[in-house]
Protein backbone atom coordinates (compact mmCIF):
# COMPACT_ATOMS: atom_id res chain seq x y z
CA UNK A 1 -101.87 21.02 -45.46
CA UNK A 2 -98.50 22.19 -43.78
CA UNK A 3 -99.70 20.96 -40.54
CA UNK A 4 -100.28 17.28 -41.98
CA UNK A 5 -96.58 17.19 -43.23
CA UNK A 6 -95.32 17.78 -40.28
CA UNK A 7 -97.03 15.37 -38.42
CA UNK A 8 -96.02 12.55 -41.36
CA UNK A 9 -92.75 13.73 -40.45
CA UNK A 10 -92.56 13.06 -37.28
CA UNK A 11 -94.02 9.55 -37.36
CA UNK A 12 -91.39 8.82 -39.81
CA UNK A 13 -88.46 9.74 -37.87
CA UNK A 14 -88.04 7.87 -34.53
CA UNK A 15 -85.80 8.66 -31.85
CA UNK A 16 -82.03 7.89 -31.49
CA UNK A 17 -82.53 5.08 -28.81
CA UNK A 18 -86.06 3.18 -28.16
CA UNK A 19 -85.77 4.68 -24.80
CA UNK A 20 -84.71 8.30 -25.25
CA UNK A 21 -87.44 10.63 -24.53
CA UNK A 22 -88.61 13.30 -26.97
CA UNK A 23 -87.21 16.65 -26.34
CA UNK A 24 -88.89 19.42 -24.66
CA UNK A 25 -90.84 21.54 -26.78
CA UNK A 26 -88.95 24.57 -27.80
CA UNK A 27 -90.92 27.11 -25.69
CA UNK A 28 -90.43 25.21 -22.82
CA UNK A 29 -86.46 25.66 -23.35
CA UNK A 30 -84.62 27.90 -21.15
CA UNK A 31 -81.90 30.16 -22.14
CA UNK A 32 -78.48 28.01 -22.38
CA UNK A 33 -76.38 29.24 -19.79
CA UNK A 34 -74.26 27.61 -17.59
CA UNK A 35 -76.36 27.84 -14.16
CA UNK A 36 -79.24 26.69 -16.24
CA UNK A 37 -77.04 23.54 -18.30
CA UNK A 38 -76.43 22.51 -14.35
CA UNK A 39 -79.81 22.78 -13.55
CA UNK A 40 -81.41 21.48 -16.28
CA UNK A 41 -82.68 17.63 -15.54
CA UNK A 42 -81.55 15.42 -18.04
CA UNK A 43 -82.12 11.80 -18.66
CA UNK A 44 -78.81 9.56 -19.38
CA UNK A 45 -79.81 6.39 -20.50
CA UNK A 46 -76.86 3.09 -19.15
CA UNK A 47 -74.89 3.34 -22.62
CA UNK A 48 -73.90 6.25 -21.52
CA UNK A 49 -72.86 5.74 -18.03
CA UNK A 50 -69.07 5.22 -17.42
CA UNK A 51 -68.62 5.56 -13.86
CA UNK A 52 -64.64 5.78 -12.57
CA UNK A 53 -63.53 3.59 -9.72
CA UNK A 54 -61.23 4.94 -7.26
CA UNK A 55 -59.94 3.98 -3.84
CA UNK A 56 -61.32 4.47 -0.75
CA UNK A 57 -58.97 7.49 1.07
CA UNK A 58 -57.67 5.22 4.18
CA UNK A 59 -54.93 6.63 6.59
CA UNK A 60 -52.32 3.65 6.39
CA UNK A 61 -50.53 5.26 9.78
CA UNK A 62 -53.66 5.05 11.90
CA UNK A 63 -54.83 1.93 10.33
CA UNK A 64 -51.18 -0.11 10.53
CA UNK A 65 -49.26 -0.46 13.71
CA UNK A 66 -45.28 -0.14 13.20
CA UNK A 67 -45.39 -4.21 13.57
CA UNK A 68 -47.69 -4.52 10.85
CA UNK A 69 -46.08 -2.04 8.16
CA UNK A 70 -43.48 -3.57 5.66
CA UNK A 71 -40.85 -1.98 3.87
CA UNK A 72 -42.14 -1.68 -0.25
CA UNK A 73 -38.23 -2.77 -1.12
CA UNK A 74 -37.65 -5.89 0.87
CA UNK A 75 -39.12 -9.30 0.46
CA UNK A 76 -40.07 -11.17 2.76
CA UNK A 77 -38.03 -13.86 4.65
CA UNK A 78 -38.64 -17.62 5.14
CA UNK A 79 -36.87 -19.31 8.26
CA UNK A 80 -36.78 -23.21 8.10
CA UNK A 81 -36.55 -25.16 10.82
CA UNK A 82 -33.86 -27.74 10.72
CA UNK A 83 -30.28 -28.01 11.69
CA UNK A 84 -26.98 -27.56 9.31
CA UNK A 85 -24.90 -30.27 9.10
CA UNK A 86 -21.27 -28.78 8.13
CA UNK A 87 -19.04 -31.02 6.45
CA UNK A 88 -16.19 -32.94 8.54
CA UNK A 89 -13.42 -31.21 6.41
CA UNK A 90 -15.24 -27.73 7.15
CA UNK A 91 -15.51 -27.97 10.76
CA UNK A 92 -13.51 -27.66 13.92
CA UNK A 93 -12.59 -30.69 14.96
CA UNK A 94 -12.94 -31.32 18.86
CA UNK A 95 -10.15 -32.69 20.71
CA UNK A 96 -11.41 -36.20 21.22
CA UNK A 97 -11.92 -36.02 17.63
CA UNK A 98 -8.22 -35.00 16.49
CA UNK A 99 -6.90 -37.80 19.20
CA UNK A 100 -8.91 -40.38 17.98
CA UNK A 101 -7.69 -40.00 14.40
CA UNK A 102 -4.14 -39.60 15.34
CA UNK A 103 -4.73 -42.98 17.23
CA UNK A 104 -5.92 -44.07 14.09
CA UNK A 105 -2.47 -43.52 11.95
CA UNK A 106 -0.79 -46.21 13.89
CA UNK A 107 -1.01 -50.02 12.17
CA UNK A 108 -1.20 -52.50 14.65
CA UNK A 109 0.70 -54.56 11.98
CA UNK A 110 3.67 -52.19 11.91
CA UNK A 111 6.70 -53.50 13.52
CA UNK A 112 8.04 -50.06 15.11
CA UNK A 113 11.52 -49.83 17.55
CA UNK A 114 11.08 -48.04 20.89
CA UNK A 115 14.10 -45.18 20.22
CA UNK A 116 12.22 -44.34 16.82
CA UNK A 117 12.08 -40.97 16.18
CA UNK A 118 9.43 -39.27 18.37
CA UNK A 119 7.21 -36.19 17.97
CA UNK A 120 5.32 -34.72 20.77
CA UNK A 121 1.27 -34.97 20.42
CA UNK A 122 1.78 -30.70 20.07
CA UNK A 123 3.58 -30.99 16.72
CA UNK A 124 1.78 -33.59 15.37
CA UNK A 125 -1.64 -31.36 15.74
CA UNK A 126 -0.08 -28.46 14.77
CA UNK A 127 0.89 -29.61 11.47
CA UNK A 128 -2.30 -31.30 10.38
CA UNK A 129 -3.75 -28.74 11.67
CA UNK A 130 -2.67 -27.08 8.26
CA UNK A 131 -4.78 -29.86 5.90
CA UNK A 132 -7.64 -29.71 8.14
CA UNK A 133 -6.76 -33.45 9.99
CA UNK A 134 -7.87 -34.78 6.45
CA UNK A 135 -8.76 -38.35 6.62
CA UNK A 136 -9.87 -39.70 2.61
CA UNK A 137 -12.27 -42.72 3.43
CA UNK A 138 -11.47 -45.50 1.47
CA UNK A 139 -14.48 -47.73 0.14
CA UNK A 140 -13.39 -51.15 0.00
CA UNK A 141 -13.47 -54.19 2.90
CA UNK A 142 -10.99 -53.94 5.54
CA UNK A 143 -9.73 -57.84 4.15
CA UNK A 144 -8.61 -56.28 1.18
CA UNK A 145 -7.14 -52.87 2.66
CA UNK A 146 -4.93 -54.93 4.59
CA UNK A 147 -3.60 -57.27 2.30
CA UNK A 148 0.33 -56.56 1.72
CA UNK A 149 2.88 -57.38 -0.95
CA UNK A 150 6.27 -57.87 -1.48
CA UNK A 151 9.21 -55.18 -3.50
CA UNK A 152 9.79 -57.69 -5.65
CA UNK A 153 6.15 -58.24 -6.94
CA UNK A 154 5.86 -54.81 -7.39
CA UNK A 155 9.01 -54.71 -9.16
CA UNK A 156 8.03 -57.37 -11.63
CA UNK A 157 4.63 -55.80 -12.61
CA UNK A 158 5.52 -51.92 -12.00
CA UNK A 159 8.83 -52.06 -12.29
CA UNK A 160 11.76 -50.18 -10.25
CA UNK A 161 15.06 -51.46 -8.30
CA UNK A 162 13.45 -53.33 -5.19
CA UNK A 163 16.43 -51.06 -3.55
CA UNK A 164 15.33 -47.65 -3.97
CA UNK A 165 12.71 -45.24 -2.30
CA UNK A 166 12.11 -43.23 -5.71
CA UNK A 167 12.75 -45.92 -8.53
CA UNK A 168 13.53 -45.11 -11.67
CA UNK A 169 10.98 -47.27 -13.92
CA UNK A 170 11.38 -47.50 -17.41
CA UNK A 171 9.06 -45.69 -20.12
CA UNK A 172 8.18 -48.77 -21.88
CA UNK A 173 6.69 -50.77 -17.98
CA UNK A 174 5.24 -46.30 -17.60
CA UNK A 175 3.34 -46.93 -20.74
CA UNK A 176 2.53 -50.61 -20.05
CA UNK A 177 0.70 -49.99 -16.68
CA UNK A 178 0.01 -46.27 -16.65
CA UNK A 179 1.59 -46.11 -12.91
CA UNK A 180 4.70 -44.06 -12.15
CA UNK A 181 6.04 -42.18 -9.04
CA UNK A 182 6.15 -44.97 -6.63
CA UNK A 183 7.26 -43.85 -3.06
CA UNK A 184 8.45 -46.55 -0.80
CA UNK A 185 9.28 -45.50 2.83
CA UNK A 186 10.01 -47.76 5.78
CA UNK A 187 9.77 -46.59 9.25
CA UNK A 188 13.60 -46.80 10.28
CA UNK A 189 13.71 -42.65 8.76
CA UNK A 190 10.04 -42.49 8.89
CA UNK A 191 8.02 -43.68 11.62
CA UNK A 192 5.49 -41.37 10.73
CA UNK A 193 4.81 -42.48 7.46
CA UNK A 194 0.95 -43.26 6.62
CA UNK A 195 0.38 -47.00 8.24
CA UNK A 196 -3.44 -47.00 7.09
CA UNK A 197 -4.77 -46.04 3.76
CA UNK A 198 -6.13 -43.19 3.49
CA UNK A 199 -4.79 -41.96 6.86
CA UNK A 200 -2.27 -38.85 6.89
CA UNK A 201 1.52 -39.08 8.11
CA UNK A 202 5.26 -37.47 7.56
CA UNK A 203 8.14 -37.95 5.28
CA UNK A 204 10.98 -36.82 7.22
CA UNK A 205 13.88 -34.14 4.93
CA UNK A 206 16.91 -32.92 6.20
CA UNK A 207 18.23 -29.77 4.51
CA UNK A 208 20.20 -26.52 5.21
CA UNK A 209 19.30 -23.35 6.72
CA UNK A 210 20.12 -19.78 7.00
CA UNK A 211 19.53 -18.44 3.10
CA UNK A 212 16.74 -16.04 1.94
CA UNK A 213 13.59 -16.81 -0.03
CA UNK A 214 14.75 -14.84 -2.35
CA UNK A 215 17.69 -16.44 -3.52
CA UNK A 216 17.27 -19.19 -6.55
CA UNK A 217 17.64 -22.51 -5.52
CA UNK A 218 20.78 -23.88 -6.15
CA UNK A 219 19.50 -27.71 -6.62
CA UNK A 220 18.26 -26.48 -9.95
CA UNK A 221 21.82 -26.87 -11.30
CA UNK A 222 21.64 -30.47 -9.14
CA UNK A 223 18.56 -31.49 -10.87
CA UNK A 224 19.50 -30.99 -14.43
CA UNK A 225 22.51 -33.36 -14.11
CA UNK A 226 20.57 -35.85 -11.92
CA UNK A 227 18.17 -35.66 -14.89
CA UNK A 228 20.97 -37.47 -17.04
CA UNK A 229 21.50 -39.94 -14.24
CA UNK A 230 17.86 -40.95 -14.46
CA UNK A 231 18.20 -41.34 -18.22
CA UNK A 232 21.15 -43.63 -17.85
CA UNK A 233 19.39 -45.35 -15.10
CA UNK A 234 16.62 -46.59 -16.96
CA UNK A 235 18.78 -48.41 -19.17
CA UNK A 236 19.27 -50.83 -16.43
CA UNK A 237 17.36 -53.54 -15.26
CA UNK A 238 14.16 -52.62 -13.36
CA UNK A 239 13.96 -55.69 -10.79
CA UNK A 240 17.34 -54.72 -9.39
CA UNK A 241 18.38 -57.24 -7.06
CA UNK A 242 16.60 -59.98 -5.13
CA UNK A 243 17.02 -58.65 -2.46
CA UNK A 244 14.77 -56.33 -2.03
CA UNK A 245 15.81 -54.80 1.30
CA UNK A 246 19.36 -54.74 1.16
CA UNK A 247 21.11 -51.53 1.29
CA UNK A 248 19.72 -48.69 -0.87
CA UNK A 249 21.10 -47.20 -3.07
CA UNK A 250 21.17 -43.33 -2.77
CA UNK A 251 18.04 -41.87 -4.03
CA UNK A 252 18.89 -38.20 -4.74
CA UNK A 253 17.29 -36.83 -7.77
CA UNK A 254 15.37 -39.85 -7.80
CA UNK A 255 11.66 -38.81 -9.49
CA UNK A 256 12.12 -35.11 -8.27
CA UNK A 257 8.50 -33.14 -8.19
CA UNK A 258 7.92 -29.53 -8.14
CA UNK A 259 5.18 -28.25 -6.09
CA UNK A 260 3.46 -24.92 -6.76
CA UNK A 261 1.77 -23.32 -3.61
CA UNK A 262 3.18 -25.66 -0.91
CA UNK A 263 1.40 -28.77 -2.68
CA UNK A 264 2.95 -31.11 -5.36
CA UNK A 265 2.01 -31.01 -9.05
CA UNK A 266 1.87 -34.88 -8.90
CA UNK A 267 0.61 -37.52 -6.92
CA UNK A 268 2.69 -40.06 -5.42
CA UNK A 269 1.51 -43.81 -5.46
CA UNK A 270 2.71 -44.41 -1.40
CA UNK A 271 3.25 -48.05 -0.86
CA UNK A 272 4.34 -47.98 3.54
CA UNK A 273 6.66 -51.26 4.36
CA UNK A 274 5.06 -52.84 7.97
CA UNK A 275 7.97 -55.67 8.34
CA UNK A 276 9.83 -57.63 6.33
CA UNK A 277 8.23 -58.37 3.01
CA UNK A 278 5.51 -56.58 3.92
CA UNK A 279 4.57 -53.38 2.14
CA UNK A 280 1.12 -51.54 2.11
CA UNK A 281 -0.56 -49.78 -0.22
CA UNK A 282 -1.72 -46.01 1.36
CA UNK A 283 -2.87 -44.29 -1.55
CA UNK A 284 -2.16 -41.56 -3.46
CA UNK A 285 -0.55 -38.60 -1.87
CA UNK A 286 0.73 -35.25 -2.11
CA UNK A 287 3.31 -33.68 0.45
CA UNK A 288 2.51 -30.09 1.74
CA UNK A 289 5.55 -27.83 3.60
CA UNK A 290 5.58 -27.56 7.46
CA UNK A 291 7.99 -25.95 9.74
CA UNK A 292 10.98 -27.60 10.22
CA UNK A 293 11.48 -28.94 13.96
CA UNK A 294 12.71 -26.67 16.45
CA UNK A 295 16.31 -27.07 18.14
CA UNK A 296 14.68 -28.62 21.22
CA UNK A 297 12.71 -31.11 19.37
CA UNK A 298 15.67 -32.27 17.56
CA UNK A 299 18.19 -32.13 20.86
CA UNK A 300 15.07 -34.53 22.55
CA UNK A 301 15.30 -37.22 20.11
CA UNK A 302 16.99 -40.27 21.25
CA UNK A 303 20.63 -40.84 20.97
CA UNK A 304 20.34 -43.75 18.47
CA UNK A 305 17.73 -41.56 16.13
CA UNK A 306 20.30 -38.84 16.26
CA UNK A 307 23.32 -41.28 15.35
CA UNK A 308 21.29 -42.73 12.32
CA UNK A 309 20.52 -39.52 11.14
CA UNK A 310 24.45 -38.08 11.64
CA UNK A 311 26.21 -41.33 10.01
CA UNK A 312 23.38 -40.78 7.21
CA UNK A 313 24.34 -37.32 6.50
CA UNK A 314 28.20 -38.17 6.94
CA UNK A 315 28.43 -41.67 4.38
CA UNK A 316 25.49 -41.22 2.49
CA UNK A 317 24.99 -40.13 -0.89
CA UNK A 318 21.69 -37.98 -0.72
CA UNK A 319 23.99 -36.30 2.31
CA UNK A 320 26.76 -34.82 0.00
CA UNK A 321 25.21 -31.68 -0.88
CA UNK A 322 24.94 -31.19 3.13
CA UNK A 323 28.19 -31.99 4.09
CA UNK A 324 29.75 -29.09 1.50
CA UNK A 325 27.29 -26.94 3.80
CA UNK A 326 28.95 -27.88 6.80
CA UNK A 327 32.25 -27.81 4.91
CA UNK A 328 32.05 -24.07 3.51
CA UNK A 329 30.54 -22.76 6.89
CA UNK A 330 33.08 -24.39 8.33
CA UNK A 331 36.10 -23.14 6.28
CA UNK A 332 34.63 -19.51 6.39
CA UNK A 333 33.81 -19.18 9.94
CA UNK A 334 30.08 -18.04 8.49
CA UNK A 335 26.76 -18.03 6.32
CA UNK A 336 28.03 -18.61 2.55
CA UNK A 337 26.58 -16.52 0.50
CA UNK A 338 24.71 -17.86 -2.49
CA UNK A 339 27.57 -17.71 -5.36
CA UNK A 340 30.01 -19.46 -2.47
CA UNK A 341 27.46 -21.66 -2.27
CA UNK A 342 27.40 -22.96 -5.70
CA UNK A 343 30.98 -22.41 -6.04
CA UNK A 344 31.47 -24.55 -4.02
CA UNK A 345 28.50 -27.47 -5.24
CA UNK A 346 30.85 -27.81 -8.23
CA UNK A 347 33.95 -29.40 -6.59
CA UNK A 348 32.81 -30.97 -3.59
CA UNK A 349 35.00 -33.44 -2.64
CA UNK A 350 37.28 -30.16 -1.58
CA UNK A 351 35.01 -29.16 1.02
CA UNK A 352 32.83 -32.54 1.98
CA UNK A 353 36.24 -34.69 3.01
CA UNK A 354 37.46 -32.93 6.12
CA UNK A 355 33.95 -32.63 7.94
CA UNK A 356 33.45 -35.07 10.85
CA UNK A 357 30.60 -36.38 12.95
CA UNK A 358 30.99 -33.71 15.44
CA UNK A 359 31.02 -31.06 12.72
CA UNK A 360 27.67 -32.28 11.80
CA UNK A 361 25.91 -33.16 15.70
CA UNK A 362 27.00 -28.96 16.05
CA UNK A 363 24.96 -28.51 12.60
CA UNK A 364 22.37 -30.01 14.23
CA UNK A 365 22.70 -28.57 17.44
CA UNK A 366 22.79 -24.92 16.32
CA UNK A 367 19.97 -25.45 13.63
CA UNK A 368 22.19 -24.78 10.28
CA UNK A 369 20.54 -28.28 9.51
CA UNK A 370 17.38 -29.14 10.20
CA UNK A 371 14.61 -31.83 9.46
CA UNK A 372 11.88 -31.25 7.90
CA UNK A 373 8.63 -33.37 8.37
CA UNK A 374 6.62 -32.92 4.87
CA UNK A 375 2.78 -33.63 5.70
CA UNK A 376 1.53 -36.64 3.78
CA UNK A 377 -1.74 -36.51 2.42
CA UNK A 378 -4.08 -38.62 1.20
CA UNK A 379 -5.90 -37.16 -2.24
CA UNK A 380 -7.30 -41.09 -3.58
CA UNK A 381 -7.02 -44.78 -3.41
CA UNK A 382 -6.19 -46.74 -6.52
CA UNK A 383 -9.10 -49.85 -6.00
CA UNK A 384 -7.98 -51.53 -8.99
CA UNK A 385 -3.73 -51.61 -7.54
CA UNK A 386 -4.77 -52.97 -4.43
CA UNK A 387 -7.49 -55.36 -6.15
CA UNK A 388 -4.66 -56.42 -8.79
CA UNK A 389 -2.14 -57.23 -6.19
CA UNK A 390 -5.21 -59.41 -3.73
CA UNK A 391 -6.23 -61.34 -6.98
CA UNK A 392 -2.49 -62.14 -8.02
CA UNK A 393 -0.01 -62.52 -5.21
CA UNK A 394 0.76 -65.56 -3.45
CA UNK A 395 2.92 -65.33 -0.29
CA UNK A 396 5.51 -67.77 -0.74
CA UNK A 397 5.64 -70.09 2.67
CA UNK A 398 8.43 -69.38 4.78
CA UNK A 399 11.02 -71.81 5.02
CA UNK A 400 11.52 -74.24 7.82
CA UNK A 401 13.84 -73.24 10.62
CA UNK A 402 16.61 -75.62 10.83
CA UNK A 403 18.01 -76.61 14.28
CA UNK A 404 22.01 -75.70 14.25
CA UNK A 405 24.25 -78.33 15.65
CA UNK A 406 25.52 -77.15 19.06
CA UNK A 407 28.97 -78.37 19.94
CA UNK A 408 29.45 -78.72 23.80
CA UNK A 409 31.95 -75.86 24.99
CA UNK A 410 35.02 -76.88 26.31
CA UNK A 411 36.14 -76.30 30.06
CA UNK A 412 38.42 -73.76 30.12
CA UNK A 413 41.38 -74.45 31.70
CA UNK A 414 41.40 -73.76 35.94
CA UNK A 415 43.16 -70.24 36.56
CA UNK A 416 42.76 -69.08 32.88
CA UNK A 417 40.41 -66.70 31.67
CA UNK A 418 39.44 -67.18 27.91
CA UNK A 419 39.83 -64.05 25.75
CA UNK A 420 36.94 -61.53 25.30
CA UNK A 421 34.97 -61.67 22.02
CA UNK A 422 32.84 -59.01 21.07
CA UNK A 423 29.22 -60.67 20.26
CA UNK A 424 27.77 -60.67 16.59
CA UNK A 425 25.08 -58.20 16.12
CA UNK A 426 22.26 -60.35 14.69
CA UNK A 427 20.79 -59.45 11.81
CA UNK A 428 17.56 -59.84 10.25
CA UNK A 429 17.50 -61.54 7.31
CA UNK A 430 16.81 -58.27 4.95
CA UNK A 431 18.91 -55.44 6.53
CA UNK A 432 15.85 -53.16 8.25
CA UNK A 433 18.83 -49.79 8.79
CA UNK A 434 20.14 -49.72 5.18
CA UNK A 435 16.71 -49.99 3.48
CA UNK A 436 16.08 -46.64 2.64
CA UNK A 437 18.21 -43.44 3.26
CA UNK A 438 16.47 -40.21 3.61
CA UNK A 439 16.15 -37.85 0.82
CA UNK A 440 18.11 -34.61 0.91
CA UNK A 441 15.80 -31.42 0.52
CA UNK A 442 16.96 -28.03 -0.38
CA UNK A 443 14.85 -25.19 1.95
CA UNK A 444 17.33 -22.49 0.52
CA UNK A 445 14.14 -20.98 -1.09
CA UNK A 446 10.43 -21.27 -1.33
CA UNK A 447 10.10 -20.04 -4.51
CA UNK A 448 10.96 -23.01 -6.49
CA UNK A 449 11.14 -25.82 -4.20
CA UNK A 450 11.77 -29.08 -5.06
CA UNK A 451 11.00 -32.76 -3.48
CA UNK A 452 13.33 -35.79 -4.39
């Protein structure tokens, strides 16, 4: 009866998995010990097979030649094939290059006198070499480029004395147009003024000498009064007189800009004059500081460029402040210091009357005055100025040269010699020498310098 149940039992209960064996009977069992767990043969069915991957033991130094190993911390570098091209303004220019574009400043248009004011091909590199020989290409036809205006046109739309370098233009025309700080040079001061848009060039400055940088600049005292001069001028009519190159009127503290690091604040709208009635629009510029030339540069200029440049300092107004220079160096036998300096900038007719041409030429001579050539540079093109003055001015014809009636001379009589006359200096019919006076420009110090 036991023995039945048992064997019901057994039928009833199946084993864990289909495939798991049934156990050894007990008597066949060996005693559990841990030689005999090891030995025993068991059978594991694939549920319970978990089998642990692990890489293959390779020597990486025998297997990798030092070519072949990379570092774990770097990446790895691409190299393209192709070639750079640096841009102009970033490059060393060659020296075909830098003569070529020098060649390119000069106008062919520009009427220019042989004993002009001359600068060796050396200075001229050496002071563009400080923007880089920066050329700003202009993008619009060569037609229009070229096409000049008159001082009085520009006075009658922009406003400004037709007289003047800096003019003085009214608020209300400033507001009208939204175009101020007009700079007119010619080429009698300025020969290398910018001829071609776009192309660089120098405004010439004559100033004093001799004082530290760290001295204030006494023109700040100037400027504030000259400030009160502008005021007053803008009360007065903008288109000046008719004609527009007659003799200027002096131009110091005329639109006076401070620069900060050797470059101006503000841009100057540079409008070049060619010849008579003819004035060309450069661009807009800013003026950065060079050296000022050397003795020997100034003592190889021509004797006419030195006489314009004497007289100017000696009669002009902008050449005031200069002559009480020469004045108090003169009376003291030395440098002024900087409160005799402004002592004496506040009665100056005491020290400016007794200086003479020679007192000046020894100025220049011993470098207590010098000239300065500020580099002009071109930072943009106004398109719609030059466009404006294309679509709306009209040349007016020149008028018909009339023959003059020559009366036959007279014999003189036999044995007498008619008296000497000195001949008349011709003159053109808008005076070319009293155009435009150079501006004086303090290079006491460099800490707040000023341009006029």
């Amino acid at each position: 009866m036991s023995e039945d149940r048992e064997q019901t039992a057994a039928r009833a209960s199946p084993p864990a998995f289909a495939n798991e064996e049934p156990a050894l009977p007990q008597e066949a069992s060996r005693e559990n010990t841990p030689d005999n767990r090891l030995a025993t043969p068991r059978s594991i069915t694939p549920q319970q097979l978990n089998v642990k991957e692990e890489p293959i033991d390779v020597d990486i130094d025998l297997s990798l030649t030092s070519k072949d190993r990379a570092s774990p911390n770097k990446r790895r570098r691409l190299f393209m094939d192709a070639v750079e091209l640096t841009p102009r303004s970033q490059r060393e220019l060659s020296s075909e290059e830098i003569n070529q574009m020098i060649q390119g400043m000069q106008n062919p248009a520009a009427k220019k006198k042989k004993d002009d004011m001359t600068l060796s091909l050396d200075t001229i590199k050496d002071r563009l070499k400080r923007i880089n020989y920066h050329v700003y290409d202009v993008d619009l036809e060569k037609t229009v480029q070229e096409t000049t205006v008159t001082r009085k046109f520009m006075s009658q739309h922009y406003g400004g004395n037709t007289q003047e370098m800096h003019p003085v233009i009214k608020k209300a025309t400033i507001e009208r147009t939204g175009l101020k700080n007009f700079l007119y040079p010619n080429l009698e001061y300025n020969p290398y003024c910018p001829e071609m848009p776009g192309r660089p060039g120098f405004i010439f400055h004559v100033g004093t000498t001799g004082y530290s940088d760290d001295e204030e600049s006494d023109d700040e005292e100037r400027h504030d009064e000259e400030e009160s001069n502008e005021q007053a001028e803008e009360g007065k009519d903008d288109a000046g007189s008719d004609e527009e190159d007659g003799k200027q009127k002096g131009t110091d503290g005329k639109v006076r800009v401070k620069r900060k690091g050797g470059e101006e604040e503000e841009e100057v709208i540079l409008i070049s004059r060619l010849d008579t009635n003819h004035w060309l629009y450069q661009g807009q510029y800013v003026e950065i500081d060079s050296p000022a030339l050397s003795v020997q540069e100034w003592k190889q200029q021509s004797p006419k460029v030195k006489k314009t440049w004497i007289e100017g300092i000696l009669d002009m107004q902008w050449g005031q402040s200069l002559r009480v220079d020469v004045g108090l160096r003169k009376r003291l036998g030395r440098q002024p210091t900087k409160a005799e300096r402004k002592n004496a900038l506040r009665n100056p007719a005491k020290y400016e009357s007794k200086v003479t041409v020679d007192d000046i030429s020894r100025a220049l001579n011993r470098g207590e005055l010098a000239i300065y050539p500020g580099i002009m540079k071109c930072v943009g093109y106004n398109v719609e100025l030059q466009q404006f003055i294309v679509d709306n001015f009209v040349r007016e014809p020149k008028p018909p040269k009339t023959e003059k009636n020559k009366t036959p001379k007279k014999p003189s009589a036999k044995g007498k010699r008619a008296p000497a006359t000195g001949a008349k200096r011709k003159r053109d019919q808008e005076s070319e020498s009293e155009d435009e006076q150079p501006v004086y420009k303090s290079r006491g110090t460099h800490s707040r310098p000023i341009v006029v």
